[in-house]
N, C-alpha and C. Protein backbone atom coordinates (compact mmCIF):
# COMPACT_ATOMS: atom_id res chain seq x y z
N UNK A 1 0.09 -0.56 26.75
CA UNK A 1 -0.75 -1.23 25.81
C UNK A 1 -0.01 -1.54 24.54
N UNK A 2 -0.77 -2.05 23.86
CA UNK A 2 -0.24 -2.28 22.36
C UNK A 2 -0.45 -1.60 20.87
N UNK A 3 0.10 -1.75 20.55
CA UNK A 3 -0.73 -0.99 19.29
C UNK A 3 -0.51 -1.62 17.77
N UNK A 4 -1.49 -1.86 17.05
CA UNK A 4 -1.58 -2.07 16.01
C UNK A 4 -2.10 -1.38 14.92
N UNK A 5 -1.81 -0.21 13.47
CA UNK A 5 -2.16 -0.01 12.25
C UNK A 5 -1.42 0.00 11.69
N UNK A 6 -2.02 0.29 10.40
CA UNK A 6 -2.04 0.25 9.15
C UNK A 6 -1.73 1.33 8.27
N UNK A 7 -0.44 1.60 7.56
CA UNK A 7 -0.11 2.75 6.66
C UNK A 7 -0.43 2.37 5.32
N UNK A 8 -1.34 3.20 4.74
CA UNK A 8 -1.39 3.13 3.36
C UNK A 8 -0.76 4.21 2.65
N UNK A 9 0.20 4.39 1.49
CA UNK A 9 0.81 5.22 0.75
C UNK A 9 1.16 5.22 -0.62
N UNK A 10 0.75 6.52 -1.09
CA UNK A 10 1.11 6.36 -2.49
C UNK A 10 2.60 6.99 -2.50
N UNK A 11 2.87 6.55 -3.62
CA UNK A 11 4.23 7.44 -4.08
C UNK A 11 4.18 8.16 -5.51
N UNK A 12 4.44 8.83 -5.55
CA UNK A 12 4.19 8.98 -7.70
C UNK A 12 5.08 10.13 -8.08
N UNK A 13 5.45 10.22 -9.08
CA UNK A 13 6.48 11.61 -9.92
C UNK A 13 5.42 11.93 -10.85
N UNK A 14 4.27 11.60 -11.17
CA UNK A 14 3.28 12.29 -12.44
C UNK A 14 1.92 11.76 -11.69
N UNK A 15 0.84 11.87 -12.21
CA UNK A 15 -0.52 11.07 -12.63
C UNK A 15 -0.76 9.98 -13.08
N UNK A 16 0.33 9.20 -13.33
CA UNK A 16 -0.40 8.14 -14.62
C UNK A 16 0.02 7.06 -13.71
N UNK A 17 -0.99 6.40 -14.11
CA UNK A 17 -0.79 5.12 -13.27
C UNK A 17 0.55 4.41 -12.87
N UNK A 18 1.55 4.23 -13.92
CA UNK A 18 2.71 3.71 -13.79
C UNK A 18 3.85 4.50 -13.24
N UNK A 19 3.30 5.75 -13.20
CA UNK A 19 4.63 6.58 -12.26
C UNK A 19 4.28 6.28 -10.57
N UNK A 20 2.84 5.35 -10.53
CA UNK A 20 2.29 5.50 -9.21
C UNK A 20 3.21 4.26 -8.45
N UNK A 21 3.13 4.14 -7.02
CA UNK A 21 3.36 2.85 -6.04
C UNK A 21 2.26 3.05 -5.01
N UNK A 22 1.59 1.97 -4.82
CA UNK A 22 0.92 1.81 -3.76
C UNK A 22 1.52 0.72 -2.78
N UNK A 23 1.85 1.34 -1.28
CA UNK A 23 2.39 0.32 -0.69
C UNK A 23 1.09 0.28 0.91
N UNK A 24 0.80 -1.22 1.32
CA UNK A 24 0.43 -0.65 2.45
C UNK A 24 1.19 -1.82 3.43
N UNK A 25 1.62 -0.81 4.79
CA UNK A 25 2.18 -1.67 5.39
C UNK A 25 1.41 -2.10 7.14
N UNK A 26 1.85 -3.10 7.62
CA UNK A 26 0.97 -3.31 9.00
C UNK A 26 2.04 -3.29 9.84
N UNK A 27 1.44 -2.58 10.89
CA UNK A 27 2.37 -2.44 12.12
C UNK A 27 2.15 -2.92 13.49
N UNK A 28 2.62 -3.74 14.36
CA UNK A 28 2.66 -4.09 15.53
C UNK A 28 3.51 -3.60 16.66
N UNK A 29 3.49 -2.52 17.00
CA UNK A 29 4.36 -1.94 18.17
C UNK A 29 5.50 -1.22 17.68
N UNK A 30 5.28 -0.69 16.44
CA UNK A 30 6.46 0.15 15.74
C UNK A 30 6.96 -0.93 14.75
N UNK A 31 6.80 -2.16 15.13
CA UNK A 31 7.55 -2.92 13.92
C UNK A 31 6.65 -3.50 12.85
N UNK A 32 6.99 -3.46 11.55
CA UNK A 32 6.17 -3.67 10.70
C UNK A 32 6.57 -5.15 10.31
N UNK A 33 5.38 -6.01 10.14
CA UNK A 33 5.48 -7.31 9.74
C UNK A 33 5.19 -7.75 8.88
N UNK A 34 4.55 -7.06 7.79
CA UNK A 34 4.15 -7.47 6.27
C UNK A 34 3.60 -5.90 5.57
N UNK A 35 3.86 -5.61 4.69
CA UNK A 35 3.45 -5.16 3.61
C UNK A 35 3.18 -5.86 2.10
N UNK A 36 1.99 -4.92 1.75
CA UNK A 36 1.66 -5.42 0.40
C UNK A 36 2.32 -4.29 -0.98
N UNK A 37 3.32 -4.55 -1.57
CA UNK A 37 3.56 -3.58 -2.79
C UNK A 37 3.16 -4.17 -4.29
N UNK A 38 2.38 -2.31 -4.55
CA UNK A 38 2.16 -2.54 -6.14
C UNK A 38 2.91 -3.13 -6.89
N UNK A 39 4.14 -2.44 -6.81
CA UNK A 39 4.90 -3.04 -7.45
C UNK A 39 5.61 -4.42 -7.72
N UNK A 40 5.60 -5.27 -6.02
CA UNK A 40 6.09 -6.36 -6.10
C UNK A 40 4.67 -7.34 -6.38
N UNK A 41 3.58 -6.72 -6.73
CA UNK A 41 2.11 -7.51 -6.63
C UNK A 41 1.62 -8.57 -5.35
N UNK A 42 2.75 -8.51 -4.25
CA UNK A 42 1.98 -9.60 -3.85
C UNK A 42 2.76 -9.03 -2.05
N UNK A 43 2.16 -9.82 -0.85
CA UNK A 43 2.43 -9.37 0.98
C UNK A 43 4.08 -10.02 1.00
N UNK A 44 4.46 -9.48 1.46
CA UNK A 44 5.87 -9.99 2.00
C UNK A 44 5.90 -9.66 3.63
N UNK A 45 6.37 -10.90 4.01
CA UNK A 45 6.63 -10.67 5.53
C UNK A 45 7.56 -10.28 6.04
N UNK A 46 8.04 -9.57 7.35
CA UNK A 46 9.10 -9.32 7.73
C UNK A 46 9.43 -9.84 8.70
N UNK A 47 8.55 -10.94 9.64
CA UNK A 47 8.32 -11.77 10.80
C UNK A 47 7.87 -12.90 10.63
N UNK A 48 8.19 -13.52 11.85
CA UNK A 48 7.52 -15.39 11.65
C UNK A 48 6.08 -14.84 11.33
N UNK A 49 5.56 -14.18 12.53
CA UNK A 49 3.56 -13.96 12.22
C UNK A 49 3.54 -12.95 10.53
N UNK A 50 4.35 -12.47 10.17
CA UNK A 50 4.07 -11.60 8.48
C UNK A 50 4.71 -12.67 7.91
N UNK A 51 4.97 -13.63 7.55
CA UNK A 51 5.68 -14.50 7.01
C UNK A 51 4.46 -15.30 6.56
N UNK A 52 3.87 -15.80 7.79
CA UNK A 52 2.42 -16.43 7.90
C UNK A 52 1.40 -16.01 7.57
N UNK A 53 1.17 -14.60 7.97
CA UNK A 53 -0.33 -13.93 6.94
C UNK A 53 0.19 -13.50 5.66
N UNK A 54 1.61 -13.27 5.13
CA UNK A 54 1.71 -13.14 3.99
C UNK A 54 1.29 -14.31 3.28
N UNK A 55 1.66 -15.83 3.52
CA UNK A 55 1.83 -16.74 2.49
C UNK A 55 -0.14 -16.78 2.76
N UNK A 56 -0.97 -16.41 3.66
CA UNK A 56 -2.44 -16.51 4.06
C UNK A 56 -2.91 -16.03 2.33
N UNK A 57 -2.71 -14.22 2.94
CA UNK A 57 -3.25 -13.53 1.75
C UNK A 57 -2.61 -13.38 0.32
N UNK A 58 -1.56 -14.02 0.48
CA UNK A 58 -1.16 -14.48 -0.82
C UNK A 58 -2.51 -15.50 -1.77
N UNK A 59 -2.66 -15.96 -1.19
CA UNK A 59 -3.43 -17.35 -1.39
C UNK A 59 -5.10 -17.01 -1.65
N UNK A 60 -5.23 -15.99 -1.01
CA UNK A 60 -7.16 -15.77 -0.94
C UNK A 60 -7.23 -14.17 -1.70
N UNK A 61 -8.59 -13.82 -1.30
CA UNK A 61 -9.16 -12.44 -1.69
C UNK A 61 -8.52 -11.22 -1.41
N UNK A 62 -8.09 -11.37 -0.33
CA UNK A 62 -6.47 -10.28 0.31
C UNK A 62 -6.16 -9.53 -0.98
N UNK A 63 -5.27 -10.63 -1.50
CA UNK A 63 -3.95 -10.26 -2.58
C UNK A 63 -4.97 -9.57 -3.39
N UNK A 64 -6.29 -9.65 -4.09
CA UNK A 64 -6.73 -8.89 -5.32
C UNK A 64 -7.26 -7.93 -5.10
N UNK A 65 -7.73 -8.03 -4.01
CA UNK A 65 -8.43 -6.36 -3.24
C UNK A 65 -7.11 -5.35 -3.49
N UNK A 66 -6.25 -6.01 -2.77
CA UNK A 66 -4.89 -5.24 -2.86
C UNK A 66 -4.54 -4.40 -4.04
N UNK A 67 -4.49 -5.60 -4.92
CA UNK A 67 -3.48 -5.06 -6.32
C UNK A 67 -4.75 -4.01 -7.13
N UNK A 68 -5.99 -4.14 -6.79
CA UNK A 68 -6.69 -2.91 -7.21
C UNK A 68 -6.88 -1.47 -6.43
N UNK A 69 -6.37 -1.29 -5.97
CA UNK A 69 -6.17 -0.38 -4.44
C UNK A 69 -5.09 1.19 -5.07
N UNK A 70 -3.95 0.78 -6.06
CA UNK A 70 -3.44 1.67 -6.56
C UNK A 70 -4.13 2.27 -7.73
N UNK A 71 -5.43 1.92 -8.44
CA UNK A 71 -6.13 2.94 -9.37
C UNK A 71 -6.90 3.18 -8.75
N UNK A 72 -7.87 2.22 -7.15
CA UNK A 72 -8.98 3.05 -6.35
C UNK A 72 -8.28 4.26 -5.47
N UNK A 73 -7.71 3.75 -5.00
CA UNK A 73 -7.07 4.53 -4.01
C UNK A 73 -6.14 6.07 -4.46
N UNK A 74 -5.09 5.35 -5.09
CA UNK A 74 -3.87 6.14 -5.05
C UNK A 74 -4.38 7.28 -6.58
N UNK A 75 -4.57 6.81 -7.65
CA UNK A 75 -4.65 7.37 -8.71
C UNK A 75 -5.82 8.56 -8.52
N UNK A 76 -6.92 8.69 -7.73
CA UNK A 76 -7.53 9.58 -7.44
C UNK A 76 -7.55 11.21 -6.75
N UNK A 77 -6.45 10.45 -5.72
CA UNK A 77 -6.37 11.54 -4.87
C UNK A 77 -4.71 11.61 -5.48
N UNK A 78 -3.96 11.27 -6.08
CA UNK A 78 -2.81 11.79 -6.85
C UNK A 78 -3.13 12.74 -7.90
N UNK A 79 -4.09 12.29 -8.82
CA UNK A 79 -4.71 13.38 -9.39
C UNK A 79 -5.55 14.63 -8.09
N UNK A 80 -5.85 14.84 -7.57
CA UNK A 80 -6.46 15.87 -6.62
C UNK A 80 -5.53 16.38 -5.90
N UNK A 81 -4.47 15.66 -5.78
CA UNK A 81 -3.41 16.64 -5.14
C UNK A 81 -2.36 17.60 -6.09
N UNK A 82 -2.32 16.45 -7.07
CA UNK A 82 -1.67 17.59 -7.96
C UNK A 82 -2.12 18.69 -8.28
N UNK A 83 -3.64 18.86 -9.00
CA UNK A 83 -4.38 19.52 -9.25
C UNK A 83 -4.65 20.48 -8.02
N UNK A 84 -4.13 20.01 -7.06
CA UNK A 84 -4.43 21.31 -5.79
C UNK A 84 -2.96 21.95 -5.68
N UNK A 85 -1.77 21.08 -5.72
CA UNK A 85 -0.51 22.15 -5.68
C UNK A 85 -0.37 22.81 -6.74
N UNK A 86 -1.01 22.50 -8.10
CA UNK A 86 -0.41 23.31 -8.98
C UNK A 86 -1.27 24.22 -9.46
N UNK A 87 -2.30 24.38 -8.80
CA UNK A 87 -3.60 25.54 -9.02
C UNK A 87 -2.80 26.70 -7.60
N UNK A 88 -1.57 26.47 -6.61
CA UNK A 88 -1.66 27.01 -5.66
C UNK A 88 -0.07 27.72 -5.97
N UNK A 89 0.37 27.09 -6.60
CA UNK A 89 2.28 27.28 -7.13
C UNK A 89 2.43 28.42 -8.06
């Protein structure tokens, strides 16, 4: 069969928003064909088909869902994890 998901990941050295990266990437059979990074703000492809839904969600609602995703997402549970290793250290 085939397989297709989706990794979402933060990265961070502190809490604060700007030490954060949110990257998420899509995968098709081990190979990944586009990711979206915080940092670069916008999908980059790594394939003819991520090449193509990049320049897609570049263009529509995709890209802004996205770029808010590192204060919904990442900044929450970065704070909750810290706050759990260093209540445990």
């Amino acid at each position: 069969g085939f397989r297709h998901y989706v990794v979402n990941n933060c990265e961070f050295n502190s809490s604060k928003l700007n030490d954060i990266e949110f990257t998420q990437s899509y995968y098709y059979n081990k190979l990944e064909y586009v990711r979206f990074s915080s940092s670069v703000g916008k999908f980059v492809g790594y394939t003819e088909y991520g090449i193509k839904n990049a320049e897609s969600w570049n263009n529509g609602q995709e890209v802004i869902s996205s770029r808010g995703e590192k204060e919904r997402y990442c900044l929450n549970n970065v704070g909750i994890f810290t706050e759990s290793a260093l209540t445990k250290s």
